[in-house]
C-alpha atoms as a PDB file:
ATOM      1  CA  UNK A   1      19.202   1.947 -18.468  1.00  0.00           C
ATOM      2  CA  UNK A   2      17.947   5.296 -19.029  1.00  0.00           C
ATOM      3  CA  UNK A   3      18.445   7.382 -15.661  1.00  0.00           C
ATOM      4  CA  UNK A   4      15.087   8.087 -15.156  1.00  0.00           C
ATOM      5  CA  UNK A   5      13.972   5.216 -14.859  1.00  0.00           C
ATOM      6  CA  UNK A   6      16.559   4.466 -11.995  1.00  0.00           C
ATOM      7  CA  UNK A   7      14.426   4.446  -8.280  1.00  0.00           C
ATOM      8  CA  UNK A   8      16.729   6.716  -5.866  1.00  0.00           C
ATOM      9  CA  UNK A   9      17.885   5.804  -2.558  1.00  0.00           C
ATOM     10  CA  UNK A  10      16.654   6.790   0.342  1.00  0.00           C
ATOM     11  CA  UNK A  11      17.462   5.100   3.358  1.00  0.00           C
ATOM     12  CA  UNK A  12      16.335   7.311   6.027  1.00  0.00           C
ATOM     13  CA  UNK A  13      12.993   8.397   4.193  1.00  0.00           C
ATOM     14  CA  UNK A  14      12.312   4.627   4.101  1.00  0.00           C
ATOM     15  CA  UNK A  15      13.359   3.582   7.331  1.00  0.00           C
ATOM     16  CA  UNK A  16      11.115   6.143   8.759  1.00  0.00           C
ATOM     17  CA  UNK A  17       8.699   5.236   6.395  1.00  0.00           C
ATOM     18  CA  UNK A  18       8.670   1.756   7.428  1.00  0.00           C
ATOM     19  CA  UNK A  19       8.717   2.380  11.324  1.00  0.00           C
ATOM     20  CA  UNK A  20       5.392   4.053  10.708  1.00  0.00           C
ATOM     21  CA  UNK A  21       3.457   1.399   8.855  1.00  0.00           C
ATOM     22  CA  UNK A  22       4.274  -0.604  11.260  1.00  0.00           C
ATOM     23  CA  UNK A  23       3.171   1.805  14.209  1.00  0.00           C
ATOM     24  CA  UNK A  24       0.444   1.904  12.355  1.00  0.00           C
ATOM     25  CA  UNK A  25      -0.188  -1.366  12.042  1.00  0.00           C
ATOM     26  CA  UNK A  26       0.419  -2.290  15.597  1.00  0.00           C
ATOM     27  CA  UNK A  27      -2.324   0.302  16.881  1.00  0.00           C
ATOM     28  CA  UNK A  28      -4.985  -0.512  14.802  1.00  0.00           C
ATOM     29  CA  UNK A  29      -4.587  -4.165  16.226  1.00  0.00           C
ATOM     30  CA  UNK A  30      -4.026  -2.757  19.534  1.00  0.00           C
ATOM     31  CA  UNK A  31      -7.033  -0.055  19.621  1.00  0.00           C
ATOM     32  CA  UNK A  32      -9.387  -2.070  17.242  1.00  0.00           C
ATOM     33  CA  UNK A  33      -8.027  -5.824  17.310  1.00  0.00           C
ATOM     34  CA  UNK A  34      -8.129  -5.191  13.648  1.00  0.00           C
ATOM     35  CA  UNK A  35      -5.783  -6.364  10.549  1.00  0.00           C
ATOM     36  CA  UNK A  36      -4.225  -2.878   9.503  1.00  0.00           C
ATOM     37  CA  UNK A  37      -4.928  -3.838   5.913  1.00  0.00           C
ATOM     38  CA  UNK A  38      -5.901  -1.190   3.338  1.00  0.00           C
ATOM     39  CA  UNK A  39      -8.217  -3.367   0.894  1.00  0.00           C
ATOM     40  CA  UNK A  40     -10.100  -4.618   3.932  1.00  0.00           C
ATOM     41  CA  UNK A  41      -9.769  -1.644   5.884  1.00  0.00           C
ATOM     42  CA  UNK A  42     -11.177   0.881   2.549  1.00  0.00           C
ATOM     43  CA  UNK A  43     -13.824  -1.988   1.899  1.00  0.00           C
ATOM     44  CA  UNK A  44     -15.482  -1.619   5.633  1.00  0.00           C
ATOM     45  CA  UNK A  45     -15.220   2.227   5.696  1.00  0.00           C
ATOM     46  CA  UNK A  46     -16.678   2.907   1.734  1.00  0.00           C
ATOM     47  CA  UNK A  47     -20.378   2.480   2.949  1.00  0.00           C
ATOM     48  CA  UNK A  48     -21.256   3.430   6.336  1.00  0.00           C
ATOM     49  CA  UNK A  49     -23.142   0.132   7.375  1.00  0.00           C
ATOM     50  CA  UNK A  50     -20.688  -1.074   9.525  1.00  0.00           C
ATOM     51  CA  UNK A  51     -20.346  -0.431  13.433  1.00  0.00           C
ATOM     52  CA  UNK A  52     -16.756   0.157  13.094  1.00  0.00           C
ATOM     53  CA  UNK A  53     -16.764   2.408  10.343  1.00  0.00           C
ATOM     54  CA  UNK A  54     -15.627   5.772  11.497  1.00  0.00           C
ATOM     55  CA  UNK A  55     -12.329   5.233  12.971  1.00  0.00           C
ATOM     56  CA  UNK A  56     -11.734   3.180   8.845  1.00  0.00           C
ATOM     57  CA  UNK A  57     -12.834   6.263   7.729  1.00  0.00           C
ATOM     58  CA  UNK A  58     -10.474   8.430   9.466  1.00  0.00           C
ATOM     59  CA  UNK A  59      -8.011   6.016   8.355  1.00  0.00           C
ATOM     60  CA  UNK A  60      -8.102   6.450   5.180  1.00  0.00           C
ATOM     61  CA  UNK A  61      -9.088  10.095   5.320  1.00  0.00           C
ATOM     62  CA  UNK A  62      -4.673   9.856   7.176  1.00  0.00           C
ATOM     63  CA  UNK A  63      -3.378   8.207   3.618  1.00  0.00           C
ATOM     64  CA  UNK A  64      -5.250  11.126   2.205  1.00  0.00           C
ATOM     65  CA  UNK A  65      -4.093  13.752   4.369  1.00  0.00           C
ATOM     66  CA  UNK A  66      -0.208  12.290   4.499  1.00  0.00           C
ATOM     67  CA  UNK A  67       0.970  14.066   1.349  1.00  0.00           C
ATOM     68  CA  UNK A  68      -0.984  17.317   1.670  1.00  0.00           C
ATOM     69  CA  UNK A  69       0.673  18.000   5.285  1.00  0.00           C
ATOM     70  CA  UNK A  70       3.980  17.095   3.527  1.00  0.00           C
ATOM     71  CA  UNK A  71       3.509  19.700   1.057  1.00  0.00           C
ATOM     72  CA  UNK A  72       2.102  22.267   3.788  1.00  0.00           C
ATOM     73  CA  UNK A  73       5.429  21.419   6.068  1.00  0.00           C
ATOM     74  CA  UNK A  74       8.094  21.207   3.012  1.00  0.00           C
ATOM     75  CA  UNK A  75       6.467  23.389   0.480  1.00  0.00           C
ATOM     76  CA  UNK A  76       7.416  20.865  -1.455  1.00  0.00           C
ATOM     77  CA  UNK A  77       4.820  17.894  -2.605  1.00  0.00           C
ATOM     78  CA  UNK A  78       5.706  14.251  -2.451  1.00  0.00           C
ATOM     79  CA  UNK A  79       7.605  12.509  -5.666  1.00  0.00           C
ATOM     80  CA  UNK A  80       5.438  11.218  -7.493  1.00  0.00           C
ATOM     81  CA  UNK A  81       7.266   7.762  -9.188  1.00  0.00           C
ATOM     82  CA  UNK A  82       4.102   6.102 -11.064  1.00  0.00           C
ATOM     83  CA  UNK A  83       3.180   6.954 -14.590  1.00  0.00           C
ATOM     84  CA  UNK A  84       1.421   9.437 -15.836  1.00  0.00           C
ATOM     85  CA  UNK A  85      -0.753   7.610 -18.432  1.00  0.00           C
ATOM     86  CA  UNK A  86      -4.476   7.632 -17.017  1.00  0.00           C
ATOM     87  CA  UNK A  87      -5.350   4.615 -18.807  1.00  0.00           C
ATOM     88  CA  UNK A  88      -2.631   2.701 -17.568  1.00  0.00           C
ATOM     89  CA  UNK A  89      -3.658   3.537 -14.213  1.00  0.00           C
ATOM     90  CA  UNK A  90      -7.108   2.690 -14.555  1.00  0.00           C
ATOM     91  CA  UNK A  91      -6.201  -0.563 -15.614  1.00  0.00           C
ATOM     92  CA  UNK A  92      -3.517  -1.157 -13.185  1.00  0.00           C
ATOM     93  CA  UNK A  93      -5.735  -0.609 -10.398  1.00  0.00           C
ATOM     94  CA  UNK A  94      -8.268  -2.485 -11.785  1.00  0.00           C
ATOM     95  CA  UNK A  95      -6.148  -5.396 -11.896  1.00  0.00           C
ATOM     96  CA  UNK A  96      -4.778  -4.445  -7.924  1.00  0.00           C
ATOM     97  CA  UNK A  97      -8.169  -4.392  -6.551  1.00  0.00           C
ATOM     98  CA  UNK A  98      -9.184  -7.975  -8.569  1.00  0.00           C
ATOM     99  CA  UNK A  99      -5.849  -9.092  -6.866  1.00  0.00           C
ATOM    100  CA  UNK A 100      -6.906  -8.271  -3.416  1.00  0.00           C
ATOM    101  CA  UNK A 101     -10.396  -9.756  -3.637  1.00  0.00           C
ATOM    102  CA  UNK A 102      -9.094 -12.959  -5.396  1.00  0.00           C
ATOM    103  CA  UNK A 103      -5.811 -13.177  -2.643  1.00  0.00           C
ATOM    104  CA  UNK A 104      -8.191 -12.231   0.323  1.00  0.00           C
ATOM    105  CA  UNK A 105      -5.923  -8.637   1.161  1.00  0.00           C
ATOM    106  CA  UNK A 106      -2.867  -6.441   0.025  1.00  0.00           C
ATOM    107  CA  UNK A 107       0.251  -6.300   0.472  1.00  0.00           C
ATOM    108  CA  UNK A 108      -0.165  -4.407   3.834  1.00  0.00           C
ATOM    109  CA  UNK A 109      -2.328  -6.583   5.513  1.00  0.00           C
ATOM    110  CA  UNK A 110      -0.333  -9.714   3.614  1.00  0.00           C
ATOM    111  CA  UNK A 111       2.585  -8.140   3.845  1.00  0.00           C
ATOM    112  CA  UNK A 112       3.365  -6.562   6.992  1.00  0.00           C
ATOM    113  CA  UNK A 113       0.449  -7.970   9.312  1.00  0.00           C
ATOM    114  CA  UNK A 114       0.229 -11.612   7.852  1.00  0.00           C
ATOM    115  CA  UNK A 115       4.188 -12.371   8.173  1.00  0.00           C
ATOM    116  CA  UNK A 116       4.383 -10.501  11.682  1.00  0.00           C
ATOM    117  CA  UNK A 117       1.707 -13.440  12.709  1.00  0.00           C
ATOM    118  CA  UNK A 118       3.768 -16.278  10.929  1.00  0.00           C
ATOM    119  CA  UNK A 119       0.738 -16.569   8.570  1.00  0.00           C
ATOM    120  CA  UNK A 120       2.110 -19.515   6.107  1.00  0.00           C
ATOM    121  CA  UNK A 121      -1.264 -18.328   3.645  1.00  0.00           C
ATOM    122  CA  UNK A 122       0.374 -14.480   3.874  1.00  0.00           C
ATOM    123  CA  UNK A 123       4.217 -15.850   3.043  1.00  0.00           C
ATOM    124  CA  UNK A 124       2.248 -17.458  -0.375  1.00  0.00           C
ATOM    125  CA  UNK A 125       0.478 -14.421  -1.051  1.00  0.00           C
ATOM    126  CA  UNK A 126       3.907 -12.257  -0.726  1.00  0.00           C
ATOM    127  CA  UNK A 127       6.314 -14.353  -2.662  1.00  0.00           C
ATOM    128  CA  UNK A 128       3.598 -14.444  -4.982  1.00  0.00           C
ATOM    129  CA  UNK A 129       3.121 -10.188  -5.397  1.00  0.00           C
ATOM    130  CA  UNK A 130       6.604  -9.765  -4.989  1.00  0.00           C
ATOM    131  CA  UNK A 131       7.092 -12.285  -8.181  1.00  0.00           C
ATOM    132  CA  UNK A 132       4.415 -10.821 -10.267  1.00  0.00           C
ATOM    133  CA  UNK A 133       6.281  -7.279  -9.503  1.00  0.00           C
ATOM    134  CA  UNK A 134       9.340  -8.698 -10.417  1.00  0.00           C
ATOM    135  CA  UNK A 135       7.859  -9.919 -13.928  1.00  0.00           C
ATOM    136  CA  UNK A 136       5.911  -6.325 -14.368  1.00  0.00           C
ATOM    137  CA  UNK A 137       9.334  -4.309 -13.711  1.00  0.00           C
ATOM    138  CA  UNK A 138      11.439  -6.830 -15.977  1.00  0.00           C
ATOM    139  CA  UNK A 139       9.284  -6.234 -19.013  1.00  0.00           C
ATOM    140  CA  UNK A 140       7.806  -2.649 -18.789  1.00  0.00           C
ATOM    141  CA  UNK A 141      11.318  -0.971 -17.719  1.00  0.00           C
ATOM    142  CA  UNK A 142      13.409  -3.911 -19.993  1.00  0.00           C
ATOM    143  CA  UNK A 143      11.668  -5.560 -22.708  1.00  0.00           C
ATOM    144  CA  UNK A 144       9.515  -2.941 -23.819  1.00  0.00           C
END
């Protein structure tokens, strides 16, 4: 395997990483009583007709933000680890956002709110991303 192509390890980015999505996650249910999911949460901020839409808003206005105050803190900017071919892109998240309408959510609100809340239709949902991702690695990185 060529090593670019080889994901580096980084425990302590991810850890930290991981502790806040799940802040997150735990104070937009706290503040809002609210599924801290990004399809649903993007869906009810996108046009303004909602009551709830400004604190979505600001939400997404943070995933935004994130990188650009990592490259005003570091000087450096964030790794970038997806390709660079527009058209694959385009089509990839074409096919993400038919996912999350067709599964009812993402893999965040699946992910880490539906299996904090035991949700038996998020565990389906999961083993069936994380099986899909395991298929789209396996033949774009092996048989192609």
């Amino acid at each position: 395997m060529p090593l670019d192509t080889i994901t580096p390890f980084t425990p302590l980015a991810s850890t930290l990483g991981g502790i806040m999505i799940g802040l997150s996650a735990v104070m937009v249910m706290a503040l809002f009583g609210r599924i801290a999911g990004i399809s649903g949460i993007t869906t009810g901020a996108l046009p303004a007709r909602r009551d709830d839409w400004s604190w979505r808003l600001a939400f997404v206005l943070g995933l935004i933000a994130a990188p650009l105050l990592v490259l005003a803190v570091t000087g450096a900017p964030v790794a970038q680890t997806v390709s660079g071919n527009l058209v694959a892109m385009a089509l990839a998240g074409l096919l993400v956002g038919f996912g999350t309408v067709t599964g009812s959510g993402c893999t965040s609100g699946h992910g880490v709110c539906g299996l904090a809340r035991l949700s038996a239709r998020s565990l389906v949902a999961v083993l069936t991303f994380m099986a899909t991702a395991f298929v789209a690695v396996l033949v774009l990185r092996h048989l192609l």
